[in-house]
PDB file of N, CA and C in Angstrom:
ATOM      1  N   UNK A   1      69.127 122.228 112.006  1.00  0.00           N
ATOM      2  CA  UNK A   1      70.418 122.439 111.367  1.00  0.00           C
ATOM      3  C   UNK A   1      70.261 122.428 109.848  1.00  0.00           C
ATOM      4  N   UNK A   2      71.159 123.229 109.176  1.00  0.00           N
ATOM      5  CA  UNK A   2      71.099 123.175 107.732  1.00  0.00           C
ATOM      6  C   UNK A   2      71.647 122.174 107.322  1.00  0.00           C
ATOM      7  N   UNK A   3      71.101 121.373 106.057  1.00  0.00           N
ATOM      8  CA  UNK A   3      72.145 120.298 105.279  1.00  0.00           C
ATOM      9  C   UNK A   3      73.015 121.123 104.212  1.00  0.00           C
ATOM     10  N   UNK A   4      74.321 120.291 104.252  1.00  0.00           N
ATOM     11  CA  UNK A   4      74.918 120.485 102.801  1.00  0.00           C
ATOM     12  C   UNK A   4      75.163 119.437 101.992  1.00  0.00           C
ATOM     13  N   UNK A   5      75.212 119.610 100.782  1.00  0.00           N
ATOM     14  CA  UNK A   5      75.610 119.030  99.693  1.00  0.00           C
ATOM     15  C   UNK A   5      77.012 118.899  99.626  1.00  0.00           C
ATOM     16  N   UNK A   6      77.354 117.761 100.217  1.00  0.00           N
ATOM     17  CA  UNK A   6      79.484 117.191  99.737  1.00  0.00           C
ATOM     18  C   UNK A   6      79.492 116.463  98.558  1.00  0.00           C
ATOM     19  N   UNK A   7      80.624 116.132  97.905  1.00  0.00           N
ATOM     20  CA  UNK A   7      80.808 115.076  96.930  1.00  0.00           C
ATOM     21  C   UNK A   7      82.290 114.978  97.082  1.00  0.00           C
ATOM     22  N   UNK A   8      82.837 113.609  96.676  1.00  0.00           N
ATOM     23  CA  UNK A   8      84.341 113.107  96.984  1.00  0.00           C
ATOM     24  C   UNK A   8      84.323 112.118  95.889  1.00  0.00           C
ATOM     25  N   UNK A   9      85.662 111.834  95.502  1.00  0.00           N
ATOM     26  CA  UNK A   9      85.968 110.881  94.967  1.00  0.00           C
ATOM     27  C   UNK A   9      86.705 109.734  95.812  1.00  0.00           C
ATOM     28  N   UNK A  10      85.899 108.360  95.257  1.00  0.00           N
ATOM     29  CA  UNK A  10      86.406 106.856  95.803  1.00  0.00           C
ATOM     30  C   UNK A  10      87.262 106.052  95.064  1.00  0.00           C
ATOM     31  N   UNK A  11      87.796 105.447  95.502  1.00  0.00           N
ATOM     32  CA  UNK A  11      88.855 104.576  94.855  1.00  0.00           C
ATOM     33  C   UNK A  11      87.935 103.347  94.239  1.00  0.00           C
ATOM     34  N   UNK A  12      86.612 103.374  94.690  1.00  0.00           N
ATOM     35  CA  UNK A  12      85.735 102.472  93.836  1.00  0.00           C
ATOM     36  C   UNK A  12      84.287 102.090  94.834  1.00  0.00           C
ATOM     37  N   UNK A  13      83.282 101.131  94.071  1.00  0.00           N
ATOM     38  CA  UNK A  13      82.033 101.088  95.041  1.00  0.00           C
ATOM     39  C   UNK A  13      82.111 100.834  96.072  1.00  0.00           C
ATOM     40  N   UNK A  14      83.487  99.962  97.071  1.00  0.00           N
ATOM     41  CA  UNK A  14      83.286  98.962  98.090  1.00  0.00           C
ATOM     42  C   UNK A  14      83.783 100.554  98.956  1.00  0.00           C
ATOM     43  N   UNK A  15      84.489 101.001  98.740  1.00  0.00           N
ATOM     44  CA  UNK A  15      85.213 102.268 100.121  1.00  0.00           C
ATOM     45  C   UNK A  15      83.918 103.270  99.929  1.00  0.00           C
ATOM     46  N   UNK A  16      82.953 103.809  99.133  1.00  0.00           N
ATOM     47  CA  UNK A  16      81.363 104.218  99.291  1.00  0.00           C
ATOM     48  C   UNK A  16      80.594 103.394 100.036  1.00  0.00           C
ATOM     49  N   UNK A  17      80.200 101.801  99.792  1.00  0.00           N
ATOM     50  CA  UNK A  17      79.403 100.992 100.521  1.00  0.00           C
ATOM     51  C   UNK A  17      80.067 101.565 102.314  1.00  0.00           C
ATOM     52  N   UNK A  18      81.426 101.102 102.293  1.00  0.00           N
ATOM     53  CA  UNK A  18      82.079 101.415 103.856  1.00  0.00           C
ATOM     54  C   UNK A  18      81.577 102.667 104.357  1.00  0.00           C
ATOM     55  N   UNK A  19      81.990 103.798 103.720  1.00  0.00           N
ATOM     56  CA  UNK A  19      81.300 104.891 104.148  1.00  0.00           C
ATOM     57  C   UNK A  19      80.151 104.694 104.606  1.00  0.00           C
ATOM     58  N   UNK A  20      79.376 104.778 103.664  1.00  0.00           N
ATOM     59  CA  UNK A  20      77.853 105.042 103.964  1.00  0.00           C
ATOM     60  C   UNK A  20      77.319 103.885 105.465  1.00  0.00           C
ATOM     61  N   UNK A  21      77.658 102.459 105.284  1.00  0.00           N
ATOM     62  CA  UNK A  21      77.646 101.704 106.391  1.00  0.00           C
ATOM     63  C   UNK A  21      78.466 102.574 107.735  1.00  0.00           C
ATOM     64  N   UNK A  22      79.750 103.092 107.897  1.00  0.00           N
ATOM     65  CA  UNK A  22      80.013 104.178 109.027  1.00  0.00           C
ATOM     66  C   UNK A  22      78.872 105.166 109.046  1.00  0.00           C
ATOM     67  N   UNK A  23      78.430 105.731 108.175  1.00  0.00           N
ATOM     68  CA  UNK A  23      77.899 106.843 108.691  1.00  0.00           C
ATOM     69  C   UNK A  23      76.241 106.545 108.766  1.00  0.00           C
ATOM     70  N   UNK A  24      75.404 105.404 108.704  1.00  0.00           N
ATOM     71  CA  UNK A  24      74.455 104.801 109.164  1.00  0.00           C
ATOM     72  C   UNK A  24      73.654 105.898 109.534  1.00  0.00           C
ATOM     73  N   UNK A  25      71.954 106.420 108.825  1.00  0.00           N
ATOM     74  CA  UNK A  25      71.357 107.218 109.462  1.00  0.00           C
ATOM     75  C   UNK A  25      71.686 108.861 109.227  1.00  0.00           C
ATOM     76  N   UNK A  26      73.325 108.837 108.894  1.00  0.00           N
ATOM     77  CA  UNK A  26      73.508 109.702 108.860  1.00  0.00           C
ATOM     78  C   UNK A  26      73.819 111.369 107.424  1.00  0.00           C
ATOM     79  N   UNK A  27      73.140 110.733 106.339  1.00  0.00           N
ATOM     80  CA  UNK A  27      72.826 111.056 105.124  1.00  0.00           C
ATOM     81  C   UNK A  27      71.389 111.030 104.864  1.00  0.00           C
ATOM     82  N   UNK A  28      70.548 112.368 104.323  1.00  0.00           N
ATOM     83  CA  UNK A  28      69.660 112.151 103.949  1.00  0.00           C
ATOM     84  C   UNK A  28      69.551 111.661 102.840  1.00  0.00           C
ATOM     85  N   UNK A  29      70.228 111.688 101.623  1.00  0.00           N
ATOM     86  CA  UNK A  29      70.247 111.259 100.154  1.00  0.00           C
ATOM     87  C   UNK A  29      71.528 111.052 100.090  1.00  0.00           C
ATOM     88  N   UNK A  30      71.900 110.080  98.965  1.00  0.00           N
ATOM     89  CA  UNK A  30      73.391 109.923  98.407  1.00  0.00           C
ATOM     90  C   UNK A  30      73.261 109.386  97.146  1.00  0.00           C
ATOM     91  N   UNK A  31      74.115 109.815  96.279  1.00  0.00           N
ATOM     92  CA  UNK A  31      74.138 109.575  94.878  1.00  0.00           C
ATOM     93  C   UNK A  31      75.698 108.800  94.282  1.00  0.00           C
ATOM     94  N   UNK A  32      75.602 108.083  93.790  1.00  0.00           N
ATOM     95  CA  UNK A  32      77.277 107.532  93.249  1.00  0.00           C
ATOM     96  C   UNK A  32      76.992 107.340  91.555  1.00  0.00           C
ATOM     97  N   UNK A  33      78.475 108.014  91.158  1.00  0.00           N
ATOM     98  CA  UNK A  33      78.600 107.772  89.702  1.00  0.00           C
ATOM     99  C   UNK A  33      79.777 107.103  89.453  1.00  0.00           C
ATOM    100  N   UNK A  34      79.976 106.199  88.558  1.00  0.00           N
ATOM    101  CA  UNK A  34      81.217 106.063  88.104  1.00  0.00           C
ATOM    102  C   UNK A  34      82.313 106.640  87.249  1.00  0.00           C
ATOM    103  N   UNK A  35      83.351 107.050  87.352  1.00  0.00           N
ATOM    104  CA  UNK A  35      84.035 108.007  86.434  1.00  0.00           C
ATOM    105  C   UNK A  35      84.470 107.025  85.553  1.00  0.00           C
ATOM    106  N   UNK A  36      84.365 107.411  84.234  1.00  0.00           N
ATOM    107  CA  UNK A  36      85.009 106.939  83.248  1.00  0.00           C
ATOM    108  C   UNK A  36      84.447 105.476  83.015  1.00  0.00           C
ATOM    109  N   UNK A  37      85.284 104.280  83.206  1.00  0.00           N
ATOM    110  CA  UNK A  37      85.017 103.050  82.798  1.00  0.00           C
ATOM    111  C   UNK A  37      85.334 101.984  84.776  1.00  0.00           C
ATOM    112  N   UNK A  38      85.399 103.038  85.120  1.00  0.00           N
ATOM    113  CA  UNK A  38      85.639 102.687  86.916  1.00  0.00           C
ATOM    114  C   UNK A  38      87.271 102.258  87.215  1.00  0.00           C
ATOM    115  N   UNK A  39      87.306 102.146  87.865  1.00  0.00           N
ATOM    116  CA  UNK A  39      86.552 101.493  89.033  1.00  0.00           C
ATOM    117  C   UNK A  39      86.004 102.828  90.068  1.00  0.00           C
ATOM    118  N   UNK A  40      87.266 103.797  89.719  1.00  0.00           N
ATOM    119  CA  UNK A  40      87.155 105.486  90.266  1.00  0.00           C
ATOM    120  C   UNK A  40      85.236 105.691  90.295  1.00  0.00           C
ATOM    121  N   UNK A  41      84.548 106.236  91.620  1.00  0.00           N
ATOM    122  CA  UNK A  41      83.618 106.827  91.516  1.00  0.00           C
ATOM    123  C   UNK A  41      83.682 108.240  92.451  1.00  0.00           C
ATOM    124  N   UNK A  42      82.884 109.019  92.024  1.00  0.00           N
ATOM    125  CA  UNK A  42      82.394 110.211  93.000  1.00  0.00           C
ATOM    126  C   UNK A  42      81.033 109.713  93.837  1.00  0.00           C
ATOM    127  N   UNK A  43      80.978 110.515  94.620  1.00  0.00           N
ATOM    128  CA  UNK A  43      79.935 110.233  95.676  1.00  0.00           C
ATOM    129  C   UNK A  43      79.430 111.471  96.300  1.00  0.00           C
ATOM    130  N   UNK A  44      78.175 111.966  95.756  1.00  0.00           N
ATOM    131  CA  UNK A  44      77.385 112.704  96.183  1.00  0.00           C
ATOM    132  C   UNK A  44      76.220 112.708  97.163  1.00  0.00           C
ATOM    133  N   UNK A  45      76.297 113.629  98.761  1.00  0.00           N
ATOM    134  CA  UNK A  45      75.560 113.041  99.463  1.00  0.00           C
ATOM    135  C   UNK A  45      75.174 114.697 100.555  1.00  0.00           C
ATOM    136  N   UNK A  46      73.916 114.252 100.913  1.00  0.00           N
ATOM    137  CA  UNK A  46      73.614 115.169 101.752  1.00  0.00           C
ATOM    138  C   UNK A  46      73.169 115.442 103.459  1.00  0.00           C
ATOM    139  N   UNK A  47      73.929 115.661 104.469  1.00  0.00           N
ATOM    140  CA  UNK A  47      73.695 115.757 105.743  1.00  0.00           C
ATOM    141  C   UNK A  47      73.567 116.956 105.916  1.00  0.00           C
ATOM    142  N   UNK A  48      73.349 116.872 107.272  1.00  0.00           N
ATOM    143  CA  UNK A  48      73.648 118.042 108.219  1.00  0.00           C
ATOM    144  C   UNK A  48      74.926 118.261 109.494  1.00  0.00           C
ATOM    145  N   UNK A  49      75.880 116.959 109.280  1.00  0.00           N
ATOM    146  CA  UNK A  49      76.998 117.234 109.518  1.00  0.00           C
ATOM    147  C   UNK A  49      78.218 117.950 109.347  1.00  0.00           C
ATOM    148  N   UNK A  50      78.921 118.633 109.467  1.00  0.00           N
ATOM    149  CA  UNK A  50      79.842 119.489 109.221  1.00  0.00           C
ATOM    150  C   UNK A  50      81.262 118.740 108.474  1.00  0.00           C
ATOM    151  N   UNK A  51      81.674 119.579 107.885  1.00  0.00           N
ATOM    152  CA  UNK A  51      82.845 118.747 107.217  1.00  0.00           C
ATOM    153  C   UNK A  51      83.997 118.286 108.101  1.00  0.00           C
ATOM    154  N   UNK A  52      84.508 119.045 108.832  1.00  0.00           N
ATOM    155  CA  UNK A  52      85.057 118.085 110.159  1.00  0.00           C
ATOM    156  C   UNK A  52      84.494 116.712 110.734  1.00  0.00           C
ATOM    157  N   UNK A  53      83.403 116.861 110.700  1.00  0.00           N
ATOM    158  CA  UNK A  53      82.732 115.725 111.377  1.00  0.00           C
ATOM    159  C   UNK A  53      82.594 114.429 109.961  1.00  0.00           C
ATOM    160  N   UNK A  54      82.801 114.575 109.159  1.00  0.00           N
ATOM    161  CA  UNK A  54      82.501 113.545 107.941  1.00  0.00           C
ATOM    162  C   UNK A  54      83.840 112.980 108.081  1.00  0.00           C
ATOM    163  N   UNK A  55      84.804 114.166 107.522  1.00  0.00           N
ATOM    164  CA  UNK A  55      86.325 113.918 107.821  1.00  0.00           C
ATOM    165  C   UNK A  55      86.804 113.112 108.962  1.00  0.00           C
ATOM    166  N   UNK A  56      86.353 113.307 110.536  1.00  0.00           N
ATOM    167  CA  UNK A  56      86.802 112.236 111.514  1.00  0.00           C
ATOM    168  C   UNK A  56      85.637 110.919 111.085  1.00  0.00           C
ATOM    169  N   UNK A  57      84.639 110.477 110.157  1.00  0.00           N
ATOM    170  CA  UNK A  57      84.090 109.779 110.277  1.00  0.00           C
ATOM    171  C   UNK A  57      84.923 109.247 109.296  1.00  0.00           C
ATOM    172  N   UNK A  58      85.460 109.626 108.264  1.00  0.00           N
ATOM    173  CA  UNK A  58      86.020 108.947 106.852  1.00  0.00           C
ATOM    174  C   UNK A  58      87.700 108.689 107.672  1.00  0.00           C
ATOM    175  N   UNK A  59      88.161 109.323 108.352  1.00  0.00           N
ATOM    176  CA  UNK A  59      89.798 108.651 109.563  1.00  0.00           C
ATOM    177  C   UNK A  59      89.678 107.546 110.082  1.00  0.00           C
ATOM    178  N   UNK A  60      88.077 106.791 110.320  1.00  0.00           N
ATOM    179  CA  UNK A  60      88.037 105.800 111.412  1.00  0.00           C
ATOM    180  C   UNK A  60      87.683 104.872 110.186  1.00  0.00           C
ATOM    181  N   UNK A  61      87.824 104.724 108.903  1.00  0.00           N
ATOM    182  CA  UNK A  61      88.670 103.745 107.837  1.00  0.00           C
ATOM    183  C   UNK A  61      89.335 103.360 107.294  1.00  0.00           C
ATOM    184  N   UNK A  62      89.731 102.398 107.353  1.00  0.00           N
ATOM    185  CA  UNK A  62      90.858 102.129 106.708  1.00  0.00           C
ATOM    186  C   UNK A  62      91.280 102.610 105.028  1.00  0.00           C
ATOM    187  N   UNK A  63      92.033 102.734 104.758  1.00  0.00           N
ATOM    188  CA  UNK A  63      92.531 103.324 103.293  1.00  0.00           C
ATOM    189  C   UNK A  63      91.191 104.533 102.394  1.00  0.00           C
ATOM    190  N   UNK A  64      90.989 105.440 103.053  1.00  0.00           N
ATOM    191  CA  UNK A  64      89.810 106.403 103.013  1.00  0.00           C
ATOM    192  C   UNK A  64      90.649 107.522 102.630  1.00  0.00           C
ATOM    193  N   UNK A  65      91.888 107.075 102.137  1.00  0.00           N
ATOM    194  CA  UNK A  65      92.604 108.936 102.113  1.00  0.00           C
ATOM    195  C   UNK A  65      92.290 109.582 100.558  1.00  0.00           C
ATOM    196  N   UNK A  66      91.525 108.844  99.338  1.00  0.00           N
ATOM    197  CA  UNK A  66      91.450 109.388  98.469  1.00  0.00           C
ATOM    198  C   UNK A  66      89.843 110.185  99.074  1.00  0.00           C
ATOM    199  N   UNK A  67      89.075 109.621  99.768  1.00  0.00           N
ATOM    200  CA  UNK A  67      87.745 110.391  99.568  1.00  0.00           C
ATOM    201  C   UNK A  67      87.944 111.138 100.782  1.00  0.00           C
ATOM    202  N   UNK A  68      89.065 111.280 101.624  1.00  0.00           N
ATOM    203  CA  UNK A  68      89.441 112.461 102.874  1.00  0.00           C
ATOM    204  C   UNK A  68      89.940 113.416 101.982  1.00  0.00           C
ATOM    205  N   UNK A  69      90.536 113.065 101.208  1.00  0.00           N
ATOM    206  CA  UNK A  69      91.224 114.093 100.384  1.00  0.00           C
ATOM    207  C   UNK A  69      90.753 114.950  99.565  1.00  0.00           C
ATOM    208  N   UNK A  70      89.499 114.383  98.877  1.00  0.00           N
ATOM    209  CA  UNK A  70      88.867 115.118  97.754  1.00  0.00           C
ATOM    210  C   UNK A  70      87.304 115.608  98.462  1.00  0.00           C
ATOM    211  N   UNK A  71      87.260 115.313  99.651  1.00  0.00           N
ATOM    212  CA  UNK A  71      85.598 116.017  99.935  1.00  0.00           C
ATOM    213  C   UNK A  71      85.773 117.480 100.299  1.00  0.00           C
ATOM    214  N   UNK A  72      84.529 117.846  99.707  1.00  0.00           N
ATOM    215  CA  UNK A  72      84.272 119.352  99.779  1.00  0.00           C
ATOM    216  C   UNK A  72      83.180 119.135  98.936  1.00  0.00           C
ATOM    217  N   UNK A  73      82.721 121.211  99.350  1.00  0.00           N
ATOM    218  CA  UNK A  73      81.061 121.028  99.563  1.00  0.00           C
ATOM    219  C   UNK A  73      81.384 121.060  97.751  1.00  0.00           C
ATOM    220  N   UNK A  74      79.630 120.468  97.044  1.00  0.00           N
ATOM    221  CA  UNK A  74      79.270 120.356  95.972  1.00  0.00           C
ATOM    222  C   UNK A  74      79.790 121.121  95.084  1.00  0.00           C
ATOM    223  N   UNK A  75      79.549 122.254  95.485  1.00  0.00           N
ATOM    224  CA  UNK A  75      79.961 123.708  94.826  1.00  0.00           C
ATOM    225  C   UNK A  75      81.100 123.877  94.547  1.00  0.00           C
ATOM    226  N   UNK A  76      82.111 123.464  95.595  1.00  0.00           N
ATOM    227  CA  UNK A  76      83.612 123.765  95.726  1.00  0.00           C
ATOM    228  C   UNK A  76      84.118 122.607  95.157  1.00  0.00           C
ATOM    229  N   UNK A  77      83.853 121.499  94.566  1.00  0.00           N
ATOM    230  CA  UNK A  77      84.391 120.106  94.399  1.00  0.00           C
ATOM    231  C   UNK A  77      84.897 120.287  93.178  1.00  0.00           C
ATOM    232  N   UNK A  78      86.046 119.955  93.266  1.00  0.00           N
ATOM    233  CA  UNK A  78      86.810 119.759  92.040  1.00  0.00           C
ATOM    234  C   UNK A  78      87.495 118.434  91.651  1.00  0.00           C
ATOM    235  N   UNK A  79      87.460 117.222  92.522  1.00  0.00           N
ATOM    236  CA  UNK A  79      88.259 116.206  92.447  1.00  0.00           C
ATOM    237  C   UNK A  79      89.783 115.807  93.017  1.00  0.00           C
ATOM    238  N   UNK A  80      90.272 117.259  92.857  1.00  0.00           N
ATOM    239  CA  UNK A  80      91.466 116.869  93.352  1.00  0.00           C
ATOM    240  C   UNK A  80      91.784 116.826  94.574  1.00  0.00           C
ATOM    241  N   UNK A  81      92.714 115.771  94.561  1.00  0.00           N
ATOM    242  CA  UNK A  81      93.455 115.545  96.129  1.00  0.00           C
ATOM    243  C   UNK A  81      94.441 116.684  96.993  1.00  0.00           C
ATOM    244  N   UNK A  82      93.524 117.113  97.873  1.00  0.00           N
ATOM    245  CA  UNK A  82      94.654 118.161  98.979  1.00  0.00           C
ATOM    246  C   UNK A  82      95.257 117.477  99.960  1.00  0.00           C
TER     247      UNK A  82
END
């Protein structure tokens, strides 16, 4: 399967730590920056899961709707919330 490159914005490090602990195994690389002075970070990461499938993985957390909202692939990422 091909990987892609996603990135999302978090409401801060601990809802990234959650992620990445859900998705266990399931990222080959991941990168986090902080925006600005924080607590806001983006989160850059690479699978071979499909964006549906990240999306039902980021539903089965609690308060996950800023980084459900803003993921899309690398390319397409703009930050904002749909």
């Amino acid at each position: 399967m091909k990987a892609n490159t996603y990135k999302m914005r978090a409401e801060g490090a601990w809802d990234v730590a959650r992620f990445i602990g859900a998705t266990a195994g399931q990222l080959s690389k991941f990168k986090m920056e902080t925006i600005g002075h924080g607590p806001d970070v983006t989160l850059e990461f690479t699978t071979v899961h499909s964006r549906a499938n990240i999306q039902k993985a980021l539903s089965m957390l609690d308060d996950a709707h800023v980084m459900s909202q803003t993921l899309a692939l690398k390319r397409d990422y703009t930050g904002e919330r749909i």
